[in-house]
C-alpha atoms as a PDB file:
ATOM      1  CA  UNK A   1     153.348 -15.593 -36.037  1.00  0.00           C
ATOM      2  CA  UNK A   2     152.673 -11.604 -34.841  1.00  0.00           C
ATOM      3  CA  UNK A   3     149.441 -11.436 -33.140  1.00  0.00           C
ATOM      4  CA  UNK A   4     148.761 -14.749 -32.963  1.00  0.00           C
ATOM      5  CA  UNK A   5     146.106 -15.235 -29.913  1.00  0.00           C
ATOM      6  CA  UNK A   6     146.339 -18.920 -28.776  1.00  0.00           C
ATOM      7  CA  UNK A   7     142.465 -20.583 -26.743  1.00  0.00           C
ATOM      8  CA  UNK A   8     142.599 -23.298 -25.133  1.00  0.00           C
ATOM      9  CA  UNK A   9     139.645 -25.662 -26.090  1.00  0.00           C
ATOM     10  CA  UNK A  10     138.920 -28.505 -24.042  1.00  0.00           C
ATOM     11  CA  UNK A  11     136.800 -31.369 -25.497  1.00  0.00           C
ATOM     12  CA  UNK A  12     136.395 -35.278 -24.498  1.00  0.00           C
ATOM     13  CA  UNK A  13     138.675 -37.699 -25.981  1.00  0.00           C
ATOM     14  CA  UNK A  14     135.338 -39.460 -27.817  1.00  0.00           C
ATOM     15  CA  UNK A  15     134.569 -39.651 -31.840  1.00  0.00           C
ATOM     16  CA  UNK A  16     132.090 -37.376 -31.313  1.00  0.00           C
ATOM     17  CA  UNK A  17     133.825 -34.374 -29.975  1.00  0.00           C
ATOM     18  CA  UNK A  18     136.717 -35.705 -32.372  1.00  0.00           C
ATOM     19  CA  UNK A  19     134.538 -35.623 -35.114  1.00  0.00           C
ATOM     20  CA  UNK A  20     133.213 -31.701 -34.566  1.00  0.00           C
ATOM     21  CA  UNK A  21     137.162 -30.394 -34.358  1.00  0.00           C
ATOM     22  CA  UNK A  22     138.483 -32.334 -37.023  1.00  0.00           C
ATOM     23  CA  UNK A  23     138.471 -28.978 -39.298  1.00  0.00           C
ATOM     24  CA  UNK A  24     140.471 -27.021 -36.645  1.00  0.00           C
ATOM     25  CA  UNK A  25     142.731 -30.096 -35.284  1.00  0.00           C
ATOM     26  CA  UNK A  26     143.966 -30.778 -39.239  1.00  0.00           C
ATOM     27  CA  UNK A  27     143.826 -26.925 -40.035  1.00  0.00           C
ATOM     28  CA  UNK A  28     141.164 -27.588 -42.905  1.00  0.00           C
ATOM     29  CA  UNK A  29     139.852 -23.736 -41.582  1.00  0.00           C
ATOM     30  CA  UNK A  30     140.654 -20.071 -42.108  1.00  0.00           C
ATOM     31  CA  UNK A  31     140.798 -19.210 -38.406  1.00  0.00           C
ATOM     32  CA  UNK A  32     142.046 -16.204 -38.608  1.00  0.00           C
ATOM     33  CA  UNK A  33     144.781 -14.715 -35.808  1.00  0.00           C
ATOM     34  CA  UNK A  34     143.150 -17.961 -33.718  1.00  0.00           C
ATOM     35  CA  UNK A  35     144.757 -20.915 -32.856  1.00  0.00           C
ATOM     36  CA  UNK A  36     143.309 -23.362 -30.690  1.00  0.00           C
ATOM     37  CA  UNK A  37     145.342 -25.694 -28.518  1.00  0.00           C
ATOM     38  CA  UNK A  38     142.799 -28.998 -27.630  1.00  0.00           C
ATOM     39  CA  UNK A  39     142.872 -29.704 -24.200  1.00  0.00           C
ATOM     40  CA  UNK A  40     141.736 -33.776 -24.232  1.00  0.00           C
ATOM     41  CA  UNK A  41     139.991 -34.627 -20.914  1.00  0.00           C
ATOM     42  CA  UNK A  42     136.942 -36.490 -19.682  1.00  0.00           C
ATOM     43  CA  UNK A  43     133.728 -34.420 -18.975  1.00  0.00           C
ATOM     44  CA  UNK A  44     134.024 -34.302 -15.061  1.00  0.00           C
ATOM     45  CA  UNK A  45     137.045 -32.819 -15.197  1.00  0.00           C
ATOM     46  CA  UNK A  46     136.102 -30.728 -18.160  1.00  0.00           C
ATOM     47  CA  UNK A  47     133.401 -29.394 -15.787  1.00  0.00           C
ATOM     48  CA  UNK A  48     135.518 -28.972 -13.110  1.00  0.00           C
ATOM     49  CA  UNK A  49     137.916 -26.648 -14.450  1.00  0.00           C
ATOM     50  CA  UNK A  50     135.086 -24.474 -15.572  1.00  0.00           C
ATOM     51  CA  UNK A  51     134.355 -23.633 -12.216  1.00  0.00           C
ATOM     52  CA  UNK A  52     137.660 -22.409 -12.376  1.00  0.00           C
ATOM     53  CA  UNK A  53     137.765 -20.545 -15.093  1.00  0.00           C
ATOM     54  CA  UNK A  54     140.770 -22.218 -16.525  1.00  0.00           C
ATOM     55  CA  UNK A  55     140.004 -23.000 -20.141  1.00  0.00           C
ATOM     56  CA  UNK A  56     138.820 -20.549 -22.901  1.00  0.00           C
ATOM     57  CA  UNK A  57     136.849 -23.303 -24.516  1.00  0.00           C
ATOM     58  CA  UNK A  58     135.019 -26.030 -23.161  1.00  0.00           C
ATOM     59  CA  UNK A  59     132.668 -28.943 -23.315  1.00  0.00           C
ATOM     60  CA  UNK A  60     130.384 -28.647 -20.554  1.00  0.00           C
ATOM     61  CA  UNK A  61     127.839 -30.227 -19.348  1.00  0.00           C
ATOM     62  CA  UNK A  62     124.145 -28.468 -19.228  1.00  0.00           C
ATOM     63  CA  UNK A  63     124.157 -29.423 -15.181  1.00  0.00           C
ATOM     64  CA  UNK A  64     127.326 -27.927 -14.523  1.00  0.00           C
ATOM     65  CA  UNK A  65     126.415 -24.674 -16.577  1.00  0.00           C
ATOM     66  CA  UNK A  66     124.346 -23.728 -13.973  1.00  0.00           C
ATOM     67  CA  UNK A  67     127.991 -23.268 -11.670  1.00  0.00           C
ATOM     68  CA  UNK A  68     129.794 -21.008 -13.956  1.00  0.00           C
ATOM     69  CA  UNK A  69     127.049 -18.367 -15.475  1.00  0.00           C
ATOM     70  CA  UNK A  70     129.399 -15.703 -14.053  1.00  0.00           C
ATOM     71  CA  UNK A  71     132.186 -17.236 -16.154  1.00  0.00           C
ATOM     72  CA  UNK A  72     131.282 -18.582 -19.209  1.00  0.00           C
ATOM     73  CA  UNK A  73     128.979 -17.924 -21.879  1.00  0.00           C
ATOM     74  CA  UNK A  74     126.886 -20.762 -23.789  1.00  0.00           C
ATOM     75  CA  UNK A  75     128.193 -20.845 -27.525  1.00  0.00           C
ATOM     76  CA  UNK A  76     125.438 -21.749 -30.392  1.00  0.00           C
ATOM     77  CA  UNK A  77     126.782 -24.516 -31.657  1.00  0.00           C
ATOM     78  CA  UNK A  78     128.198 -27.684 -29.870  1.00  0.00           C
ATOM     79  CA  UNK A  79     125.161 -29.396 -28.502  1.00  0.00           C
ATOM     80  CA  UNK A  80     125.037 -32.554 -27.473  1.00  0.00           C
ATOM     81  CA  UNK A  81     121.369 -33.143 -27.232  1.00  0.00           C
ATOM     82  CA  UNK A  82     119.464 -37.068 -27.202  1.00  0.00           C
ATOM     83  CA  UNK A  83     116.065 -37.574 -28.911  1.00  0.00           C
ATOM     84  CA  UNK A  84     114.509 -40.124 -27.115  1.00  0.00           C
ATOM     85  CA  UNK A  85     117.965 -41.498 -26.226  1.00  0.00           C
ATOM     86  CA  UNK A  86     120.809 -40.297 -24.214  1.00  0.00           C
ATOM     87  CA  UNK A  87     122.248 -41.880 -21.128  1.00  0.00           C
ATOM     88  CA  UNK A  88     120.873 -45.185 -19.487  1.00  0.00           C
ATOM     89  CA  UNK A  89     121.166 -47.058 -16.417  1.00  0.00           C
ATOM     90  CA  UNK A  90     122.378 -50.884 -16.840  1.00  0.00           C
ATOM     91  CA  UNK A  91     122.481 -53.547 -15.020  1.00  0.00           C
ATOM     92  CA  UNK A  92     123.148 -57.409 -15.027  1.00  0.00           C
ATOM     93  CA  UNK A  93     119.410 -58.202 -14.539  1.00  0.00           C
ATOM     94  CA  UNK A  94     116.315 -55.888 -15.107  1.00  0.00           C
ATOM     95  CA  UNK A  95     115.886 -53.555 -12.332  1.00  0.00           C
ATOM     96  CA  UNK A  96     112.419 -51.241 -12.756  1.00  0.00           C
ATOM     97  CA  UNK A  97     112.660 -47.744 -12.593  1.00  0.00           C
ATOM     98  CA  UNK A  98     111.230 -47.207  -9.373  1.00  0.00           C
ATOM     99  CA  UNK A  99     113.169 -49.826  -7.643  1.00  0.00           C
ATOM    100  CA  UNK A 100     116.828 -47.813  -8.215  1.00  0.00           C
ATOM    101  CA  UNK A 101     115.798 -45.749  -5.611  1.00  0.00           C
ATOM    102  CA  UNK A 102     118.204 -45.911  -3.106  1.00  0.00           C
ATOM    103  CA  UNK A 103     120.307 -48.281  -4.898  1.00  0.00           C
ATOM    104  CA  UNK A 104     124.347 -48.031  -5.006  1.00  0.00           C
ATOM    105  CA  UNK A 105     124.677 -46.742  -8.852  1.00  0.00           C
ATOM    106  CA  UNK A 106     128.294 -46.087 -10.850  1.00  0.00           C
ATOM    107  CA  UNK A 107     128.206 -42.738 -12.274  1.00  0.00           C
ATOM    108  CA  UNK A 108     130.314 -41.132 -14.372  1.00  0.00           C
ATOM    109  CA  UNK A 109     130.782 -37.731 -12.390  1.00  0.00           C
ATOM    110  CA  UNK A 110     128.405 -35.506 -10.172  1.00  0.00           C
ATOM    111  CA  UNK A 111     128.650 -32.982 -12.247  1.00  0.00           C
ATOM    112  CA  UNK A 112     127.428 -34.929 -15.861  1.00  0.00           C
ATOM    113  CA  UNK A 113     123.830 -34.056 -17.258  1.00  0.00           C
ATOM    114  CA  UNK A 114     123.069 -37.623 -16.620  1.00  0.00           C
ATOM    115  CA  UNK A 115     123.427 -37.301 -12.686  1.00  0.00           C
ATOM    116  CA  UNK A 116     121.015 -34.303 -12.752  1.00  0.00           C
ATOM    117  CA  UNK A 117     118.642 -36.098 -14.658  1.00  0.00           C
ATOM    118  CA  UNK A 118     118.917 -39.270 -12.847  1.00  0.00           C
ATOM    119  CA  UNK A 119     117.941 -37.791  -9.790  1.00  0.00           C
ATOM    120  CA  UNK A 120     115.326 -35.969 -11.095  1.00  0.00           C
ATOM    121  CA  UNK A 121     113.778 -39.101 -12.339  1.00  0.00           C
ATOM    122  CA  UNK A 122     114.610 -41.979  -9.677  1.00  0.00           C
ATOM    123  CA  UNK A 123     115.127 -39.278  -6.406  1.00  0.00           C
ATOM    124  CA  UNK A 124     118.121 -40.596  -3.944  1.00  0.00           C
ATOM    125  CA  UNK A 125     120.444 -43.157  -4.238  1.00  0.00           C
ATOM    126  CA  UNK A 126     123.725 -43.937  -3.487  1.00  0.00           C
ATOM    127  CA  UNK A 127     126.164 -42.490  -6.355  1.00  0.00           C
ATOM    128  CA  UNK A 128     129.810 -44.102  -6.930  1.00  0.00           C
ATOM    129  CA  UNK A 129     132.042 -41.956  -8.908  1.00  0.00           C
ATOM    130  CA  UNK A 130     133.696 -44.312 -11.679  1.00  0.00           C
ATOM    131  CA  UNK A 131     135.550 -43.132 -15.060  1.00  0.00           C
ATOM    132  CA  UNK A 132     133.160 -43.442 -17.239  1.00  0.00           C
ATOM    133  CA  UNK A 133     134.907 -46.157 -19.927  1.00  0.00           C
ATOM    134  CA  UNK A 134     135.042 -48.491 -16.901  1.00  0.00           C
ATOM    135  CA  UNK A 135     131.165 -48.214 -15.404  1.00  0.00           C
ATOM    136  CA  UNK A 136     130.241 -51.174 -17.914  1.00  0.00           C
ATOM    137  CA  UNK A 137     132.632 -53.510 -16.960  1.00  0.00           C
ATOM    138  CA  UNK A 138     133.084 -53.033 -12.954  1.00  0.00           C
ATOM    139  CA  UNK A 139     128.961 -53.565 -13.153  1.00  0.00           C
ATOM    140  CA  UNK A 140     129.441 -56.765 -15.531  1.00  0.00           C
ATOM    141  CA  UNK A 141     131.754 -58.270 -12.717  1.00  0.00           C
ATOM    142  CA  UNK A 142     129.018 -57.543 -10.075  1.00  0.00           C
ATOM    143  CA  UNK A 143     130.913 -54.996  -7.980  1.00  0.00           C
ATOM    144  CA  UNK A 144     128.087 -52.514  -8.896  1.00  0.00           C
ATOM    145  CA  UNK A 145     124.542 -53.733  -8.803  1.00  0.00           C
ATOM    146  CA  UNK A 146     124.027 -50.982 -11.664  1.00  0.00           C
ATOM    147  CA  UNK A 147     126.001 -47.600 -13.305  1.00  0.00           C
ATOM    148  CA  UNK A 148     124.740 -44.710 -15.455  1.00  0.00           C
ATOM    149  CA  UNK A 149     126.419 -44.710 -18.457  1.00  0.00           C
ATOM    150  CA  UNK A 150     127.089 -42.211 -20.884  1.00  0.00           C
ATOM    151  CA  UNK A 151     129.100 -41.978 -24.655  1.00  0.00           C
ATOM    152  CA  UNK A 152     129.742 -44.805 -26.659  1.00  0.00           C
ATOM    153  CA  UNK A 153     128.340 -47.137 -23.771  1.00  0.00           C
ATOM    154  CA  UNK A 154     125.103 -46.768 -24.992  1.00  0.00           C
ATOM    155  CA  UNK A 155     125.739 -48.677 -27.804  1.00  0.00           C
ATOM    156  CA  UNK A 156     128.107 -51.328 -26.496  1.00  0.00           C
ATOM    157  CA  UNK A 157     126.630 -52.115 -23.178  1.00  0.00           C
ATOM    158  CA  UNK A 158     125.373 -55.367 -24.615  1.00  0.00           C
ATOM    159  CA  UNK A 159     128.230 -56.871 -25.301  1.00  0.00           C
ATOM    160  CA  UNK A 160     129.014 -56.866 -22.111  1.00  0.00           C
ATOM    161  CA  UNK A 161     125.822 -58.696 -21.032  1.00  0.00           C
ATOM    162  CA  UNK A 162     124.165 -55.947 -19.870  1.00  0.00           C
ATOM    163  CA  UNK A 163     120.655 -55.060 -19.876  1.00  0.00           C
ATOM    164  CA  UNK A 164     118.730 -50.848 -20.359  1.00  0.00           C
ATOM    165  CA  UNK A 165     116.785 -50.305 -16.806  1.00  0.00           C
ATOM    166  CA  UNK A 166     116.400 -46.846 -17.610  1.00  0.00           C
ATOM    167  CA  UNK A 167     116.241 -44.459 -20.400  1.00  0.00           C
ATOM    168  CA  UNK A 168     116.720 -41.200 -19.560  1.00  0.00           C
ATOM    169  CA  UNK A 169     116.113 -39.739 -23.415  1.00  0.00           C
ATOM    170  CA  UNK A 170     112.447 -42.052 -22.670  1.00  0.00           C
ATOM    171  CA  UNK A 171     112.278 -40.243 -19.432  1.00  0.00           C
ATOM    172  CA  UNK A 172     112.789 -36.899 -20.418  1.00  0.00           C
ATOM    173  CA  UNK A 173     109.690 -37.219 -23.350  1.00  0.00           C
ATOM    174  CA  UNK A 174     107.349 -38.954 -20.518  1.00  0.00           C
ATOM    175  CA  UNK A 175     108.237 -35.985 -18.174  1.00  0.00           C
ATOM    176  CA  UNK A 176     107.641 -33.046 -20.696  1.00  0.00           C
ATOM    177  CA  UNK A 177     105.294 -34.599 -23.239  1.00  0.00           C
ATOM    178  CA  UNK A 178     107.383 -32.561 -25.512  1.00  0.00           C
ATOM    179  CA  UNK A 179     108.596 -34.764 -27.850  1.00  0.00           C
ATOM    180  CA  UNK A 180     109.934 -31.803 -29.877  1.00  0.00           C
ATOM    181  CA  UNK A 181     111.790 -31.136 -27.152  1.00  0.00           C
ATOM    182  CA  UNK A 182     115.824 -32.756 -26.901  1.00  0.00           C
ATOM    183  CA  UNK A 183     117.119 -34.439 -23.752  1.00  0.00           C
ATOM    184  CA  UNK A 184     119.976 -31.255 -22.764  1.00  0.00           C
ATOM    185  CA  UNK A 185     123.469 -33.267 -22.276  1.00  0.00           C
ATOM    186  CA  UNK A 186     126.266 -31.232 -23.356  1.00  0.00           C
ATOM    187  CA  UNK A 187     127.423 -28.127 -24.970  1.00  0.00           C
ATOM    188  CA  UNK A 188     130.006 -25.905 -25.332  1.00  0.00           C
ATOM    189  CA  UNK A 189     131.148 -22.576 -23.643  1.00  0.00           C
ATOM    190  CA  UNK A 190     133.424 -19.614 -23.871  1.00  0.00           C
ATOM    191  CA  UNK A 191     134.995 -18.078 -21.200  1.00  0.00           C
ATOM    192  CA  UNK A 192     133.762 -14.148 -20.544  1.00  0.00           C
ATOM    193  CA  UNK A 193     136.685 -12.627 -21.191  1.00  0.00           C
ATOM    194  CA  UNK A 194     136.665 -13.045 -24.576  1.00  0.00           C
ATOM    195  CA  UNK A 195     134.210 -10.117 -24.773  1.00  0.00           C
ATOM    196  CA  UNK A 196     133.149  -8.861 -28.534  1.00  0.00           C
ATOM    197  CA  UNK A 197     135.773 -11.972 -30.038  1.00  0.00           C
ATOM    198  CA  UNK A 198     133.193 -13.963 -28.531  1.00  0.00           C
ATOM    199  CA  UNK A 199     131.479 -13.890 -31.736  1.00  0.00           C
ATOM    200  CA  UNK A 200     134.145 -14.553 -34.344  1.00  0.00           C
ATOM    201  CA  UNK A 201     135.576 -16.909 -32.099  1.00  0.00           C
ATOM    202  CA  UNK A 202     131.599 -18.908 -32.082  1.00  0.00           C
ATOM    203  CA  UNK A 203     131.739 -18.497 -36.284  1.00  0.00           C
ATOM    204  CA  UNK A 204     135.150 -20.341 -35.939  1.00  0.00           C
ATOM    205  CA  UNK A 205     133.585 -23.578 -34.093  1.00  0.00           C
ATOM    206  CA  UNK A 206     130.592 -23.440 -35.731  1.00  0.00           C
ATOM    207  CA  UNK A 207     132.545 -23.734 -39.468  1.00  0.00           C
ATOM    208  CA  UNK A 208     134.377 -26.402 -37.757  1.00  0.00           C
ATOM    209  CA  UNK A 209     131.829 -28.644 -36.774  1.00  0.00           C
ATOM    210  CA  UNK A 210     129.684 -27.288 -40.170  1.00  0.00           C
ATOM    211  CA  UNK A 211     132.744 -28.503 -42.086  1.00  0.00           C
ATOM    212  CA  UNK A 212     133.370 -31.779 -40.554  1.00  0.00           C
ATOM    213  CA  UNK A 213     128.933 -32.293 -41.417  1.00  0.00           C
ATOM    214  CA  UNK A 214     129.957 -31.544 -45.031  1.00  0.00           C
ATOM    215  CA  UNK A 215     133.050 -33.762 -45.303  1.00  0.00           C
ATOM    216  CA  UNK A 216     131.569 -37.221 -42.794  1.00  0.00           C
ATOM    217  CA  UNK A 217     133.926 -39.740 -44.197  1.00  0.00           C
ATOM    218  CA  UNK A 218     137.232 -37.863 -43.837  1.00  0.00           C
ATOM    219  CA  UNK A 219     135.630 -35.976 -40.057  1.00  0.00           C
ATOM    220  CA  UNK A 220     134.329 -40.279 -39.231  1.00  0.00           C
ATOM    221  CA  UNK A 221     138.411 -41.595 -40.235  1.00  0.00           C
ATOM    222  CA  UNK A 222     139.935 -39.161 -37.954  1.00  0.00           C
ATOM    223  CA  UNK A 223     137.450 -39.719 -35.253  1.00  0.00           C
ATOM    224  CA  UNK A 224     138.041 -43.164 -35.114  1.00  0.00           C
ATOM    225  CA  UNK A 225     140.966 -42.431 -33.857  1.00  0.00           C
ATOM    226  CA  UNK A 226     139.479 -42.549 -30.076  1.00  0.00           C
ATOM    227  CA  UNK A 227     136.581 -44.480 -30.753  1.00  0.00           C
ATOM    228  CA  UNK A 228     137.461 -47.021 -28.802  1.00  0.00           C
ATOM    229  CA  UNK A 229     137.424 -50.350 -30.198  1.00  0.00           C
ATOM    230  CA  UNK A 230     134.245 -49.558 -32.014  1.00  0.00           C
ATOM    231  CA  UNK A 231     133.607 -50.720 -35.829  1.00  0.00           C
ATOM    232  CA  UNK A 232     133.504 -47.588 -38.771  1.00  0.00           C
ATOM    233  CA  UNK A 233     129.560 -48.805 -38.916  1.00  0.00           C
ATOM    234  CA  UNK A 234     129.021 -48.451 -34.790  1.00  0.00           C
ATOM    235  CA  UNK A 235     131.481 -45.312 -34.757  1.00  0.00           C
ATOM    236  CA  UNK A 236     129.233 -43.425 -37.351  1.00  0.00           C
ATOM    237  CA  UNK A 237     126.189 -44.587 -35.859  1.00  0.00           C
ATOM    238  CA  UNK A 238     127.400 -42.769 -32.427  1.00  0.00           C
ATOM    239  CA  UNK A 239     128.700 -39.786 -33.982  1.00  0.00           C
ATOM    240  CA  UNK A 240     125.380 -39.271 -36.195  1.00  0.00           C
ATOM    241  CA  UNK A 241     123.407 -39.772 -32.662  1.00  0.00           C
ATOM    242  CA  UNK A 242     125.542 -36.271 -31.420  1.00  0.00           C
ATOM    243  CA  UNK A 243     126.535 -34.066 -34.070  1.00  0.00           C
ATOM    244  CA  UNK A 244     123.880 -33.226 -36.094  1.00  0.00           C
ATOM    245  CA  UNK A 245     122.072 -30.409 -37.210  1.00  0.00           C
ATOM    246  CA  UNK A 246     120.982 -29.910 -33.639  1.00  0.00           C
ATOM    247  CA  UNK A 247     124.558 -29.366 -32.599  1.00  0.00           C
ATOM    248  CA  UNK A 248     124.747 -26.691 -35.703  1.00  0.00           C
ATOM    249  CA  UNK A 249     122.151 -24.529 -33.466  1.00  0.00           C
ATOM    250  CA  UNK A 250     120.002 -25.856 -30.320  1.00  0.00           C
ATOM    251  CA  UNK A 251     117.384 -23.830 -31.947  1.00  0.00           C
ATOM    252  CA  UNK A 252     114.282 -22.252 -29.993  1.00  0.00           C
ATOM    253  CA  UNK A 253     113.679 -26.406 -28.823  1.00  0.00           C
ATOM    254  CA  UNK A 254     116.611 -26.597 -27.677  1.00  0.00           C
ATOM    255  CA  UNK A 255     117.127 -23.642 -25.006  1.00  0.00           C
ATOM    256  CA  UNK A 256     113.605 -24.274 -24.108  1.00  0.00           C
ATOM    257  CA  UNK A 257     114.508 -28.016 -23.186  1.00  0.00           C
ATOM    258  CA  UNK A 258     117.538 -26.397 -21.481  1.00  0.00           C
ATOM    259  CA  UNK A 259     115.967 -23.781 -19.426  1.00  0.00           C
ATOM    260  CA  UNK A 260     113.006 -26.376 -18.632  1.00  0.00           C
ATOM    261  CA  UNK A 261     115.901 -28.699 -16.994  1.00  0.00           C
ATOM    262  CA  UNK A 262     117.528 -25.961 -14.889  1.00  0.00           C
ATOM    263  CA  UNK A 263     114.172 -24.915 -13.648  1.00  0.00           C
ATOM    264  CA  UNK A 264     113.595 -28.582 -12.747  1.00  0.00           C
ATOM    265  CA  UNK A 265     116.988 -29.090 -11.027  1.00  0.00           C
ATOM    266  CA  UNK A 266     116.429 -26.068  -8.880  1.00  0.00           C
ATOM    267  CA  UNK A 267     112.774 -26.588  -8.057  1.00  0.00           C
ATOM    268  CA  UNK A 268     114.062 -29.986  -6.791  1.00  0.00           C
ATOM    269  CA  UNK A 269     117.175 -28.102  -4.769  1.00  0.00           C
ATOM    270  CA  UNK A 270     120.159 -30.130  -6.905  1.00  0.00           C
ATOM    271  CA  UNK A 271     121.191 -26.523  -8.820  1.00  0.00           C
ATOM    272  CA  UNK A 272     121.248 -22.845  -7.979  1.00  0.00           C
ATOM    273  CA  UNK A 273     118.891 -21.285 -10.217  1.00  0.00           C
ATOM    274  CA  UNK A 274     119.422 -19.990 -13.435  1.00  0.00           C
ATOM    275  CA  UNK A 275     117.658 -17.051 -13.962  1.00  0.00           C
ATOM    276  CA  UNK A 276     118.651 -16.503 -18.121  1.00  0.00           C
ATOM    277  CA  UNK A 277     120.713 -18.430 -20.685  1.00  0.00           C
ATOM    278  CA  UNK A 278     123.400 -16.954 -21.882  1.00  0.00           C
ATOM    279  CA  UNK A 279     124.273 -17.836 -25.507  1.00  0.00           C
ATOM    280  CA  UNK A 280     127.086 -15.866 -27.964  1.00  0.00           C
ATOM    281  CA  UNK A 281     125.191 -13.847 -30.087  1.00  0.00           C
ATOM    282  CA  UNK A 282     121.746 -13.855 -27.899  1.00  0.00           C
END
């Protein structure tokens, strides 16, 4: 087609990133000269490219916006956000908070929201990169004495006869006392330059994930599709914990909880510091 512009658009291969494309990956949308080639990888390597610059699109996580400000831009819409829940650390046996200190923990990538945040709540310990679809079962056979886990995990970790040590959603309220406030995961960002189509190209995802809100069963089917072994019942609960009308807009909450995080990650010397967000459209 003449003057067809093609964007790369990197997501995870989860039902809840599936679930907020559905409308551009079955071409439900009017998207204009657009058209968006999905890039499927896992969030650490999502975040790594970033630094790179490689993708016009991306998931990101909130910790590893604070590497690419000169890069990318923050877009409204795509927020991953927990209230009162997000990641966890598991183990075999109840471990208190304060006793992970130091401990050898899986994690699913040093540059997740769930590594900043587990430092900022526990201090040091001895991180283990580990995919994250394979944390739960490498610490259910004991070669981990306990892993962060992130996604679906939260929800499944049981069945692997696991138990919660730490909730970092829990965590974030106690530390804030802003229970208005969501635990920052993820998000999505636009590379700079984009320029002014940075804004049509925002109205695009945001209709897409808007759409897929308005049409759940037919968004849920397709997601299932990398849901991993989970149920339609445990598969909408997941989805409904990360697309939601936060993930329409982060709202004034939202970029407070976000700025509140960077500030605490740099005040603690894990981050440079981020002086401003940058969102699409301001």
């Amino acid at each position: 087609m003449s003057g067809t512009i093609e964007l790369t658009l990197g997501h995870s291969p989860d039902p809840d990133d599936a679930f907020m494309f559905y409308g551009l990956a079955r071409d439900k949308l009017e998207t204009g000269p657009y058209r968006f080639k999905h890039v499927l990888q896992d969030i650490q390597t999502l975040n790594e490219r970033a630094t790179r610059g490689e993708l016009d699109i991306t998931a990101i996580s909130i910790h590893a916006y604070a590497y690419v400000l000169d890069k990318y831009a923050l877009l409204p819409a795509g927020a991953s956000m927990g209230f009162g829940y997000g990641p966890m650390v598991v183990a075999r046996e109840a471990i208190a908070a304060a006793d992970l200190t130091g401990m050898t923990i899986a994690i699913p990538g040093t540059m997740t929201s769930a590594w900043l945040e587990l430092q900022l709540a526990i201090g040091s310990c001895k991180p283990v990169v580990v995919p994250f679809d394979e944390i739960i079962q490498r610490v259910a056979s004991g070669e981990f004495p306990a892993g962060l886990i992130i996604h679906e995990g939260q929800l499944t970790y049981q069945e692997a006869g696991l138990v919660e040590c730490l909730n970092l959603g829990q965590w974030w309220w106690q530390t804030t006392g802003r229970r208005d406030w969501p635990l920052p995961l993820g998000g999505n960002a636009i590379h700079k330059r984009h320029g002014a189509a940075m804004r049509d190209i925002s109205d695009i995802l945001t209709a897409s994930i808007r759409y897929s809100l308005d049409n759940r069963a037919a968004a849920l089917d397709y997601a299932l599709g990398w849901a991993r072994d989970m149920g339609v019942d445990l598969a909408d609960r997941f989805v409904g914990m990360y697309v939601n009308d936060w993930t329409l807009d982060y709202g004034v909450p939202g970029r407070a909880a976000i700025t509140d995080l960077l500030a605490r990650g740099h005040a603690a010397g894990l981050i440079p510091k981020v002086d401003q967000l940058e969102f699409v459209g301001g």
